[in-house]
C-alpha atoms as a PDB file:
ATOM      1  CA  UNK A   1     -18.517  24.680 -10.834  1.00  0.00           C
ATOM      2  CA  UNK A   2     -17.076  22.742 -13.247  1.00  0.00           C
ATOM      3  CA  UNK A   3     -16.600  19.519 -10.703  1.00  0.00           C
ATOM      4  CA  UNK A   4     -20.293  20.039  -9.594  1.00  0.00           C
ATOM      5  CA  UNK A   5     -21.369  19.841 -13.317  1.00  0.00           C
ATOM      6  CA  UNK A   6     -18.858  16.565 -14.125  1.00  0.00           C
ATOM      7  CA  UNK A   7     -20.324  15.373 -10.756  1.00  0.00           C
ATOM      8  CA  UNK A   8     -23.935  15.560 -12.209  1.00  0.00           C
ATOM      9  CA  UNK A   9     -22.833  13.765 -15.353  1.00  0.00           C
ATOM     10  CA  UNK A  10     -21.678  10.959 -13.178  1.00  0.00           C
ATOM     11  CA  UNK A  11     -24.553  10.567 -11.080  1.00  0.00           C
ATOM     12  CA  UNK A  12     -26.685  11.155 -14.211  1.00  0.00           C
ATOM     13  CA  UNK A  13     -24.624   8.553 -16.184  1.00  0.00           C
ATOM     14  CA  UNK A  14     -25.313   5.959 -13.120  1.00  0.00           C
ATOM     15  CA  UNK A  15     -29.348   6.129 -13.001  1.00  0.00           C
ATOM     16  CA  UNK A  16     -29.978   5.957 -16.670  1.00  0.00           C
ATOM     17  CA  UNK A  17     -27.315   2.670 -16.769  1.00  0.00           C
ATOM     18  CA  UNK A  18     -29.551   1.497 -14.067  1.00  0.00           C
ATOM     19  CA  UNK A  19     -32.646   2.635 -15.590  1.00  0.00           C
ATOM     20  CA  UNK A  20     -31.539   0.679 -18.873  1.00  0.00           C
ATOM     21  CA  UNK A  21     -30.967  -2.205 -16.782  1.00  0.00           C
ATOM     22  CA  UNK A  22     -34.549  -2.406 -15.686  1.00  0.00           C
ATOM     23  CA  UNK A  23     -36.118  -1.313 -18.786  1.00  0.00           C
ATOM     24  CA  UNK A  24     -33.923  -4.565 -20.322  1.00  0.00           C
ATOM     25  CA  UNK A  25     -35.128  -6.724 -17.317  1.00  0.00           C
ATOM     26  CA  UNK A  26     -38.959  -5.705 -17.436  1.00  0.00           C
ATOM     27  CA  UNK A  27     -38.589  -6.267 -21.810  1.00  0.00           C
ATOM     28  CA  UNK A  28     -37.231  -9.719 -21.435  1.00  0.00           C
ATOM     29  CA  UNK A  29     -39.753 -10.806 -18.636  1.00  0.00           C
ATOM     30  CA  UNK A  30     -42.751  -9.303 -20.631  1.00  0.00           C
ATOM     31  CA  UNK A  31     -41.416 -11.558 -24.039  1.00  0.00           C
ATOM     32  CA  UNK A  32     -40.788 -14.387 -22.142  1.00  0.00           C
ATOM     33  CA  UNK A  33     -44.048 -14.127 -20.038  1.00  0.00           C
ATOM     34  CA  UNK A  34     -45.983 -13.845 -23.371  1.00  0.00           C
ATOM     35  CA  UNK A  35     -44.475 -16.343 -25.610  1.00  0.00           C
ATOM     36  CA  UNK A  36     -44.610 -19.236 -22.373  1.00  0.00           C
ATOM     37  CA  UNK A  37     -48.916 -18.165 -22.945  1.00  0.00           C
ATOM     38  CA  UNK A  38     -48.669 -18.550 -26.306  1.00  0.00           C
ATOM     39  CA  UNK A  39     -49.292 -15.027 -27.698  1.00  0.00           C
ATOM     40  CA  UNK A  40     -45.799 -13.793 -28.035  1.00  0.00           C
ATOM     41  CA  UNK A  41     -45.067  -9.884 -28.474  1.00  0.00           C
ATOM     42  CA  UNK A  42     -42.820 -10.020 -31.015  1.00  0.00           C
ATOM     43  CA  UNK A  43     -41.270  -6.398 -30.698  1.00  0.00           C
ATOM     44  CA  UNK A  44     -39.725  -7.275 -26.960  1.00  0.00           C
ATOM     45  CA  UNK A  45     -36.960  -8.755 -28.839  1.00  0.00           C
ATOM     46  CA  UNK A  46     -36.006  -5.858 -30.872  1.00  0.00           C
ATOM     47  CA  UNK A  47     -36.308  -3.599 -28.034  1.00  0.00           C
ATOM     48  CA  UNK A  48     -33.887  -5.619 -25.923  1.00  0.00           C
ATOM     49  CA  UNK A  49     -31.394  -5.467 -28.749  1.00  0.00           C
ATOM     50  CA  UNK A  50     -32.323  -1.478 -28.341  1.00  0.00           C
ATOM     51  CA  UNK A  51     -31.434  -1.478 -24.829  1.00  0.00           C
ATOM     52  CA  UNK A  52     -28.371  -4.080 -24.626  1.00  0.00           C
ATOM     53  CA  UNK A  53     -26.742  -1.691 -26.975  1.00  0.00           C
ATOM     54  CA  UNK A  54     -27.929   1.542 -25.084  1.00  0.00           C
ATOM     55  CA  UNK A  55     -26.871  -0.427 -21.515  1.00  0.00           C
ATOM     56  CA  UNK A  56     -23.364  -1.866 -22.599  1.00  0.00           C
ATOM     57  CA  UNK A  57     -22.780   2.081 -23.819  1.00  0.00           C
ATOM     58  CA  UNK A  58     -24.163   3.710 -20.852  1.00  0.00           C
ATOM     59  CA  UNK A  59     -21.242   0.895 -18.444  1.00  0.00           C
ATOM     60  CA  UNK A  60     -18.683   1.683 -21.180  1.00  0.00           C
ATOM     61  CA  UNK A  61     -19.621   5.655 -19.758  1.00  0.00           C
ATOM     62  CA  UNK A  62     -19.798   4.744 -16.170  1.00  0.00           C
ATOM     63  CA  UNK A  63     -16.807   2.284 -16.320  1.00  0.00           C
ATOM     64  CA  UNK A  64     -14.462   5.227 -17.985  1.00  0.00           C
ATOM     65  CA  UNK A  65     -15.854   7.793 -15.802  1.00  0.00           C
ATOM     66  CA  UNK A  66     -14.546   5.724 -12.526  1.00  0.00           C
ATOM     67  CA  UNK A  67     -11.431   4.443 -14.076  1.00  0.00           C
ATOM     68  CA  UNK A  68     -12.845   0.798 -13.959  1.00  0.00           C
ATOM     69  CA  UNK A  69     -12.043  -0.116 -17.317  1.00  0.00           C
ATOM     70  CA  UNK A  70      -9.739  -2.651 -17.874  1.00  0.00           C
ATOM     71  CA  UNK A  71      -6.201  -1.525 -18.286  1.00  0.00           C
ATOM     72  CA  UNK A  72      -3.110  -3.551 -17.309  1.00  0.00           C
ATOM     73  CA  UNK A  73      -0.127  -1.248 -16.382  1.00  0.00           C
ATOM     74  CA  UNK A  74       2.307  -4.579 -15.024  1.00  0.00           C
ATOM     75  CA  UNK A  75       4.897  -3.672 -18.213  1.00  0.00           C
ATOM     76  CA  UNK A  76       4.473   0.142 -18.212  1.00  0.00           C
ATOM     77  CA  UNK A  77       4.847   0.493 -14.443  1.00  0.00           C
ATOM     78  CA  UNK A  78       8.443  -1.136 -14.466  1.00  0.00           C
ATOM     79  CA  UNK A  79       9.467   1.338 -17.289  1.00  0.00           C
ATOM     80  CA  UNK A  80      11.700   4.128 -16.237  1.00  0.00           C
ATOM     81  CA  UNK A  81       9.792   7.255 -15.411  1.00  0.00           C
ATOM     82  CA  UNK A  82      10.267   9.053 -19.293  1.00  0.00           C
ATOM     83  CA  UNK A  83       9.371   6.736 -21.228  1.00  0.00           C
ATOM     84  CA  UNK A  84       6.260   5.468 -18.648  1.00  0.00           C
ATOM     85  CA  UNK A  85       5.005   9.238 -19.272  1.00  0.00           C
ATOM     86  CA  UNK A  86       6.076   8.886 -22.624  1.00  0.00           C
ATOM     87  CA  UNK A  87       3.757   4.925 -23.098  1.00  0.00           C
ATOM     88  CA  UNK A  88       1.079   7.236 -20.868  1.00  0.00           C
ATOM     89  CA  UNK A  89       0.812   9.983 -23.229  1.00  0.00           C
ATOM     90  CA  UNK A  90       0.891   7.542 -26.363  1.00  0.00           C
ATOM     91  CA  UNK A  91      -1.873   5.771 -25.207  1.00  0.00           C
ATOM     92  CA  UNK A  92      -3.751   8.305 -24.129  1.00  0.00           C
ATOM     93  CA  UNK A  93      -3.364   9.648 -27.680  1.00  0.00           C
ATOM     94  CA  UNK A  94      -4.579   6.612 -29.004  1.00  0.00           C
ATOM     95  CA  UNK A  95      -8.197   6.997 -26.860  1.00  0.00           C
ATOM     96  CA  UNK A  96      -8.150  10.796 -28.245  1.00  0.00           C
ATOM     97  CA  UNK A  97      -8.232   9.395 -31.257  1.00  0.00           C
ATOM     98  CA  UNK A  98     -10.492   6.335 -31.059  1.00  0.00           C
ATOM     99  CA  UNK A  99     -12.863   8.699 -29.131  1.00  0.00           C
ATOM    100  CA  UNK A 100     -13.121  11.328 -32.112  1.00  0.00           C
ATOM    101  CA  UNK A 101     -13.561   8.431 -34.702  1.00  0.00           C
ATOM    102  CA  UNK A 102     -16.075   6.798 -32.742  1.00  0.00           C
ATOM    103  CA  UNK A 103     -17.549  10.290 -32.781  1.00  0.00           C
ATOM    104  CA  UNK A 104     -17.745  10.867 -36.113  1.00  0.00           C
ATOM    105  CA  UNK A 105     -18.529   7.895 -37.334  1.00  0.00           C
ATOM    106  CA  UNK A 106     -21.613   7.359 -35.041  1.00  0.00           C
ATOM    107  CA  UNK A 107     -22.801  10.782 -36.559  1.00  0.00           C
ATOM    108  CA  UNK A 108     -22.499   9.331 -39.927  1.00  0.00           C
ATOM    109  CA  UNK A 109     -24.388   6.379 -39.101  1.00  0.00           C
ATOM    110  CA  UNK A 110     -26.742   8.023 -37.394  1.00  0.00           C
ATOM    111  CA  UNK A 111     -27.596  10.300 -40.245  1.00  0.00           C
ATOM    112  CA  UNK A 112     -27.873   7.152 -42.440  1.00  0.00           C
ATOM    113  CA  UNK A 113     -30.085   5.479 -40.478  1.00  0.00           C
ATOM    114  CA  UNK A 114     -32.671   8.267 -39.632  1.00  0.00           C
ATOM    115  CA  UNK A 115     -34.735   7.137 -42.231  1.00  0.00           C
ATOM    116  CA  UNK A 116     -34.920   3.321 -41.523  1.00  0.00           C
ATOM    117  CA  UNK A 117     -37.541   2.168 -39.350  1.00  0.00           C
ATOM    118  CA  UNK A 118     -37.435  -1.018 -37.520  1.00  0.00           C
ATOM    119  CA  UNK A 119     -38.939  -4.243 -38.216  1.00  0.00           C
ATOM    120  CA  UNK A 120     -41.194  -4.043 -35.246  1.00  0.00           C
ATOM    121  CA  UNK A 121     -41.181  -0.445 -33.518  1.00  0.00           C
ATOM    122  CA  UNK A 122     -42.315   2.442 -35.265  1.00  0.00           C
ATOM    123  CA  UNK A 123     -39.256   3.982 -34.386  1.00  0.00           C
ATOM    124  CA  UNK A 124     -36.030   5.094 -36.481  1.00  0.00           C
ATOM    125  CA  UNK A 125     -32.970   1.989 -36.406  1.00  0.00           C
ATOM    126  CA  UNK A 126     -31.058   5.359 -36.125  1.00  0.00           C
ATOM    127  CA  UNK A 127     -31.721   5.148 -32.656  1.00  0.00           C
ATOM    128  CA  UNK A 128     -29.303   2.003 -32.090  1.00  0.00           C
ATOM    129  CA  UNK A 129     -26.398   4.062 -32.885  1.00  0.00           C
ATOM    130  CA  UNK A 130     -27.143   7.095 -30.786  1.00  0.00           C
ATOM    131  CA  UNK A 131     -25.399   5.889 -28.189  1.00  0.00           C
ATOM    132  CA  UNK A 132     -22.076   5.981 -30.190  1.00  0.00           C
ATOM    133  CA  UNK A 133     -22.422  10.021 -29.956  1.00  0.00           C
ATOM    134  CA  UNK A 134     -21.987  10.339 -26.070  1.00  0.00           C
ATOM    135  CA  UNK A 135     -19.371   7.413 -25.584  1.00  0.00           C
ATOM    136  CA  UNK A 136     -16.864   8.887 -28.284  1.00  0.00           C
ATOM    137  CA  UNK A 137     -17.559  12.403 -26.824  1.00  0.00           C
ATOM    138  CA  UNK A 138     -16.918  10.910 -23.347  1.00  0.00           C
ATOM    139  CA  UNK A 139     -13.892   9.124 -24.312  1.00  0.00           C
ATOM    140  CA  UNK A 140     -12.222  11.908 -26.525  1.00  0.00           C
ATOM    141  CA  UNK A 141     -13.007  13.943 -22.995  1.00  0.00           C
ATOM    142  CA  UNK A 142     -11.460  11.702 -20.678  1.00  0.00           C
ATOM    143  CA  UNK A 143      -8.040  11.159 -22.644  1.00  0.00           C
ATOM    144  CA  UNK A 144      -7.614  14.803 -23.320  1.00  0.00           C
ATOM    145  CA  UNK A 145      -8.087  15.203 -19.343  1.00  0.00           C
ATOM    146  CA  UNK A 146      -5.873  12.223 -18.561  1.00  0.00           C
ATOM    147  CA  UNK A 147      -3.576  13.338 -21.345  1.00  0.00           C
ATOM    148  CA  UNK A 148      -2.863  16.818 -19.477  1.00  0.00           C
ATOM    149  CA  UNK A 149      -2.771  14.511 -16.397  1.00  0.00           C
ATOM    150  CA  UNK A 150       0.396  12.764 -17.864  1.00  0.00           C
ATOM    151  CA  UNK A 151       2.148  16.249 -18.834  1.00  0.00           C
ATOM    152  CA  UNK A 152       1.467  17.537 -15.702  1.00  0.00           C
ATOM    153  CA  UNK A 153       3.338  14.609 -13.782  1.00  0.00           C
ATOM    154  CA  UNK A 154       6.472  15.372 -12.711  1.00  0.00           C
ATOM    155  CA  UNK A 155       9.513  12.749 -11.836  1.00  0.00           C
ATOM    156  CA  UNK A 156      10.044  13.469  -8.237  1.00  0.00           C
ATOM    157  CA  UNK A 157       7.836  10.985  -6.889  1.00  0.00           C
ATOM    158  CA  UNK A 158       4.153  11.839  -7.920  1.00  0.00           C
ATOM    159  CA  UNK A 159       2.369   8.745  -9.347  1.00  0.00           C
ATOM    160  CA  UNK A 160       2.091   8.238 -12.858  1.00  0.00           C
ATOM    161  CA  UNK A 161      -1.664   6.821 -11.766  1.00  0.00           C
ATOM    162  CA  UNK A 162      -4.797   9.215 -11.564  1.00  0.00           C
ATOM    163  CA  UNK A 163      -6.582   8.116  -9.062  1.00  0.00           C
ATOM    164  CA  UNK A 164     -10.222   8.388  -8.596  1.00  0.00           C
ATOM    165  CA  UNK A 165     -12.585  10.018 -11.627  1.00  0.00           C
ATOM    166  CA  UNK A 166     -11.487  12.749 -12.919  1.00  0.00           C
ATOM    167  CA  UNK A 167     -12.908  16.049 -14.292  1.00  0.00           C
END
């Protein structure tokens, strides 16, 4: 059940990136259709800042969902087998913890930015750092998963690489 519900998150993760991505397309026409006749709207440029933000957090999601993030293992994969798990586990450490500050921090600047409306949408700026909640929760997620990935390897041969996404 619980691969079902990850596999929903993934799929769900996928249409609203490519939702934002034609939401940003259809915004940027519309201003640039508007200011080439002269009556410009001015609020298409605050709502693609809106959705460049929401879209480059919704591929940060998809991206560390499919394990296409960019991560260089040349150095760590010549290491001896202890201290590769041992770089692994450090690392994924490191995302634990970068995912539970960006967490945290996105709450706090969410909370102080609930009252501050936008220049040109009637809508709250704390709405440009809402994306911060789901990314750090996403990332915390996927180290602790790849984290118990990295205990569970074991020397005689299994690859220190998880391979496809992962639960």
């Amino acid at each position: 059940m619980l691969r079902r519900l990850v596999g929903a998150f993934d799929q769900a993760a996928a249409i609203v990136a490519g939702a934002l991505v034609v939401a940003l397309l259809a915004d940027v026409s519309l201003g640039a259709i508007t200011r080439s006749l002269g009556d410009p709207l001015i609020w298409t440029d605050e709502l693609a800042r809106f959705l460049m933000v929401w879209l480059a957090v919704a591929g940060w999601i998809v991206a560390s969902r499919k394990r296409l993030h960019v991560r260089i293992r040349f150095f760590q994969d010549l290491l001896p087998f202890r201290v590769h798990r041992a770089v692994e586990v450090t690392l994924q450490l490191a995302m634990l913890l970068f995912g539970a500050l960006i967490l945290v921090y996105g709450v706090g600047l969410v909370a102080k930015n609930r009252d501050l409306e936008a220049t040109t949408l009637p809508i709250a700026m704390a709405w440009m750092y809402v994306p911060l909640l789901p990314a750090g929760a996403v990332t915390l997620a996927q180290a602790l998963h790849e984290l118990v990935a990295a205990f569970s390897l074991r020397a005689s041969g299994e690859s220190a690489r998880v391979e496809g996404p992962s639960a």
